[in-house]
N, C-alpha and C. Protein backbone atom coordinates (compact mmCIF):
# COMPACT_ATOMS: atom_id res chain seq x y z
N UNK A 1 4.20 -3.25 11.37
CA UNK A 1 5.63 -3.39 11.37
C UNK A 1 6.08 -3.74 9.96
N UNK A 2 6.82 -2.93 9.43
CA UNK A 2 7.38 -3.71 7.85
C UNK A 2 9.07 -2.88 8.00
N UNK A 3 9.79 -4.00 7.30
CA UNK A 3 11.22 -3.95 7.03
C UNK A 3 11.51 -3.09 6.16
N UNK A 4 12.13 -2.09 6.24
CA UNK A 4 12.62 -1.31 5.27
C UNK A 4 14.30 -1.33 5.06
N UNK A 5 14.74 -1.19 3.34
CA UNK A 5 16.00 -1.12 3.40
C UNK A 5 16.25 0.43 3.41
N UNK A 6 17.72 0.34 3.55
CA UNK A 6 18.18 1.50 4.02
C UNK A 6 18.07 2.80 2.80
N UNK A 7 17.52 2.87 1.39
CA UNK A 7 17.17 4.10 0.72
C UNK A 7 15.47 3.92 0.89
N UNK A 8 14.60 3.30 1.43
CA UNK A 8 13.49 3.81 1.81
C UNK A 8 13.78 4.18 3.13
N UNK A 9 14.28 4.07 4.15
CA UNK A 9 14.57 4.56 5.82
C UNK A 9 15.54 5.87 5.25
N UNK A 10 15.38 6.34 4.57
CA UNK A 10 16.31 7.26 4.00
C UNK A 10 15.38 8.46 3.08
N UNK A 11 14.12 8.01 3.06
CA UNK A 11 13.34 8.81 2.15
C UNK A 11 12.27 9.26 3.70
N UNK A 12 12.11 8.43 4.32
CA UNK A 12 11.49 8.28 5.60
C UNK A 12 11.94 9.53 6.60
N UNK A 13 13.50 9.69 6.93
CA UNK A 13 14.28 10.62 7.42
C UNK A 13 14.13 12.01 6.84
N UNK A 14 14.17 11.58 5.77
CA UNK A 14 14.31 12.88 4.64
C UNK A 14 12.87 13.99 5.68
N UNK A 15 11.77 12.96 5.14
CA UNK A 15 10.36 13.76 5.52
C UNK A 15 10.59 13.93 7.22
N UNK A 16 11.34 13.43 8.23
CA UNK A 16 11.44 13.95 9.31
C UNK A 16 11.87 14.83 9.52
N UNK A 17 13.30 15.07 8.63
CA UNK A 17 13.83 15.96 8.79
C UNK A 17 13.42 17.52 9.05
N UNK A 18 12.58 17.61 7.72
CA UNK A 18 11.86 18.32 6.63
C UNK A 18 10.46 19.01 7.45
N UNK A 19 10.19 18.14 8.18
CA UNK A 19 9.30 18.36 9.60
C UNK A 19 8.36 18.19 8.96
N UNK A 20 8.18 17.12 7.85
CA UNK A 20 6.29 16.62 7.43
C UNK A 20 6.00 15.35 7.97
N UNK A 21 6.86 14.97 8.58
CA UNK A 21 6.16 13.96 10.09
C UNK A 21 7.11 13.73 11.01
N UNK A 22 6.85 13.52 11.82
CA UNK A 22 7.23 13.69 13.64
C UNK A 22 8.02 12.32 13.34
N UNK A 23 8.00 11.52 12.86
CA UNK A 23 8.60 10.10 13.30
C UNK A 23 8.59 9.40 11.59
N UNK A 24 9.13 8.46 11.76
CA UNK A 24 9.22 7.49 10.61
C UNK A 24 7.57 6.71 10.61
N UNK A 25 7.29 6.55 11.73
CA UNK A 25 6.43 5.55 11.61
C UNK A 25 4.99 6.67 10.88
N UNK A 26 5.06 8.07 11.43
CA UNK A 26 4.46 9.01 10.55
C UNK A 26 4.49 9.59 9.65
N UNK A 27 5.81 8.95 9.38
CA UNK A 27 6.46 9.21 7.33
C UNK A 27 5.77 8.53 6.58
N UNK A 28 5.39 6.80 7.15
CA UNK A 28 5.40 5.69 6.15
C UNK A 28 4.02 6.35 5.85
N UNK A 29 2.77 6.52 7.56
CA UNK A 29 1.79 6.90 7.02
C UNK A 29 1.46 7.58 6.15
N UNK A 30 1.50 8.66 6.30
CA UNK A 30 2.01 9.94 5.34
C UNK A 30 2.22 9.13 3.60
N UNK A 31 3.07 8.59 3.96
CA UNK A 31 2.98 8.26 2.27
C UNK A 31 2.26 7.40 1.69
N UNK A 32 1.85 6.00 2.52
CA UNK A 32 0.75 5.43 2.54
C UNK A 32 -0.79 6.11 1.71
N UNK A 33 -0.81 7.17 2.39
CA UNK A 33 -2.01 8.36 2.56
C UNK A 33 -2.35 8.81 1.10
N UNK A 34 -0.65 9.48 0.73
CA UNK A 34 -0.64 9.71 -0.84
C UNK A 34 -0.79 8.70 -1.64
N UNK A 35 0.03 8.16 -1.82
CA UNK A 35 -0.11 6.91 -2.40
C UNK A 35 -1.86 6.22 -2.88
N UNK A 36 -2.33 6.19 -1.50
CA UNK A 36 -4.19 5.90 -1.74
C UNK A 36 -4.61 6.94 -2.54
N UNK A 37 -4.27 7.94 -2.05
CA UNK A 37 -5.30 9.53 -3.17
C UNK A 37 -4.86 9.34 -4.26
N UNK A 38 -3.25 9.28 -5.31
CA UNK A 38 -3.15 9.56 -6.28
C UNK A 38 -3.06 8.17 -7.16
N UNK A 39 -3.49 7.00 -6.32
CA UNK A 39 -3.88 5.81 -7.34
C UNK A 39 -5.13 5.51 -7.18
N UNK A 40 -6.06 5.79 -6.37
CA UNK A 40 -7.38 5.37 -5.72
C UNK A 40 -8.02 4.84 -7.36
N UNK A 41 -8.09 5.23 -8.39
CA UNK A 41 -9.05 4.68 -9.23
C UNK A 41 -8.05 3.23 -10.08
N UNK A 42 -7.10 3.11 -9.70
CA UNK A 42 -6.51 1.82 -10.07
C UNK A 42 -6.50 0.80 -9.02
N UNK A 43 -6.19 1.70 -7.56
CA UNK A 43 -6.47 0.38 -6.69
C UNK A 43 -8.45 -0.03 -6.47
N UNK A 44 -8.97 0.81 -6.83
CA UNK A 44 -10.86 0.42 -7.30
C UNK A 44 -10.60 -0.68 -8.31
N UNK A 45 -9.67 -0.40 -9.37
CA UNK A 45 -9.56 -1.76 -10.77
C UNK A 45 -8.73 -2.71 -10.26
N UNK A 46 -8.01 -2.36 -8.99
CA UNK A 46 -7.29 -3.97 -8.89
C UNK A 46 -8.26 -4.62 -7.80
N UNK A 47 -8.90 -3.67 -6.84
CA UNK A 47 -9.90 -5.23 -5.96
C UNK A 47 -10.93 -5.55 -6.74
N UNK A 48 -11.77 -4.70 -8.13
CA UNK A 48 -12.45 -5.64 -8.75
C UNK A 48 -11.89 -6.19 -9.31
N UNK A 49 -10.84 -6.26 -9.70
CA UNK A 49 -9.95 -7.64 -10.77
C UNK A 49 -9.93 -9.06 -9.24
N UNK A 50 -9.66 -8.89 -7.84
CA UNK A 50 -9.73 -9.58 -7.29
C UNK A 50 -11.00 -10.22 -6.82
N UNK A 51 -12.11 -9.17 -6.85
CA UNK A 51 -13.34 -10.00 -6.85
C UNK A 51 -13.78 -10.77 -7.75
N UNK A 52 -13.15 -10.67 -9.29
CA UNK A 52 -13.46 -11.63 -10.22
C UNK A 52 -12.59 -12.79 -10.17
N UNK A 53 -11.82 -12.70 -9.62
CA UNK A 53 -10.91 -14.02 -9.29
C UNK A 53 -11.87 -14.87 -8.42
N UNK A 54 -11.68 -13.80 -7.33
CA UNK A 54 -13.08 -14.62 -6.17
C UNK A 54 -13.87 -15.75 -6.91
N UNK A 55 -14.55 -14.71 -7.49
CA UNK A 55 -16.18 -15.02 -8.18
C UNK A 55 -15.65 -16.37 -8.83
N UNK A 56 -14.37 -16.58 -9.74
CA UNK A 56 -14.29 -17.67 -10.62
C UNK A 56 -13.89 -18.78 -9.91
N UNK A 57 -12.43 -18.36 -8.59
CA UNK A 57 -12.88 -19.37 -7.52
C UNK A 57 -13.84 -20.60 -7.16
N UNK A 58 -14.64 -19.60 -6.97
CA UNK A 58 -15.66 -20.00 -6.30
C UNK A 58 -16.54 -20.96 -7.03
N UNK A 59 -16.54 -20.63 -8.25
CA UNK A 59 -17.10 -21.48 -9.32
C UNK A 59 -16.72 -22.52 -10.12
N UNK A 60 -15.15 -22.39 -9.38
CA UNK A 60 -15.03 -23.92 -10.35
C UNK A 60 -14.46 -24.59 -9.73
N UNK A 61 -13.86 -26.47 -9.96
CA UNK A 61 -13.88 -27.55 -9.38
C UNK A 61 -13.65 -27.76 -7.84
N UNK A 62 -14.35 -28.32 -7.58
CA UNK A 62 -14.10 -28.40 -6.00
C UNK A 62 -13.25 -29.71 -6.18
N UNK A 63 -11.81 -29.48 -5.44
CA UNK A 63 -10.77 -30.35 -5.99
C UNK A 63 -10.56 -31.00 -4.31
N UNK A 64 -11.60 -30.79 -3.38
CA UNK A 64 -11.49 -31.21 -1.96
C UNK A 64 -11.73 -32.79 -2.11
């Protein structure tokens, strides 16, 4: 479930319209979808930037 304002529910329609998905909720996927293919090697550099956070986490003061 996520809130959309009304020029993304508007880009959403567009692709219904357009008949490249049946529903909104198969728009968001749909773009979701792209979105993963044409960044996939930056979102690879942002969860290892988050596993090094992890890693440093993990390694320093235990402030418990």
């Amino acid at each position: 479930m996520t809130r959309l304002r009304q020029p993304e529910r508007l880009v959403l329609d567009t692709l219904v319209d357009a008949g490249v998905a049946r529903s909104r909720s198969d728009a968001l996927a749909w773009a979701v979808r792209l979105v993963g293919q044409h960044a996939d090697s930056w979102l690879g550099e942002l969860r290892e930037a988050m596993s090094k956070v992890d890693d440093l986490r993990s390694k320093g003061p235990d402030l418990a």
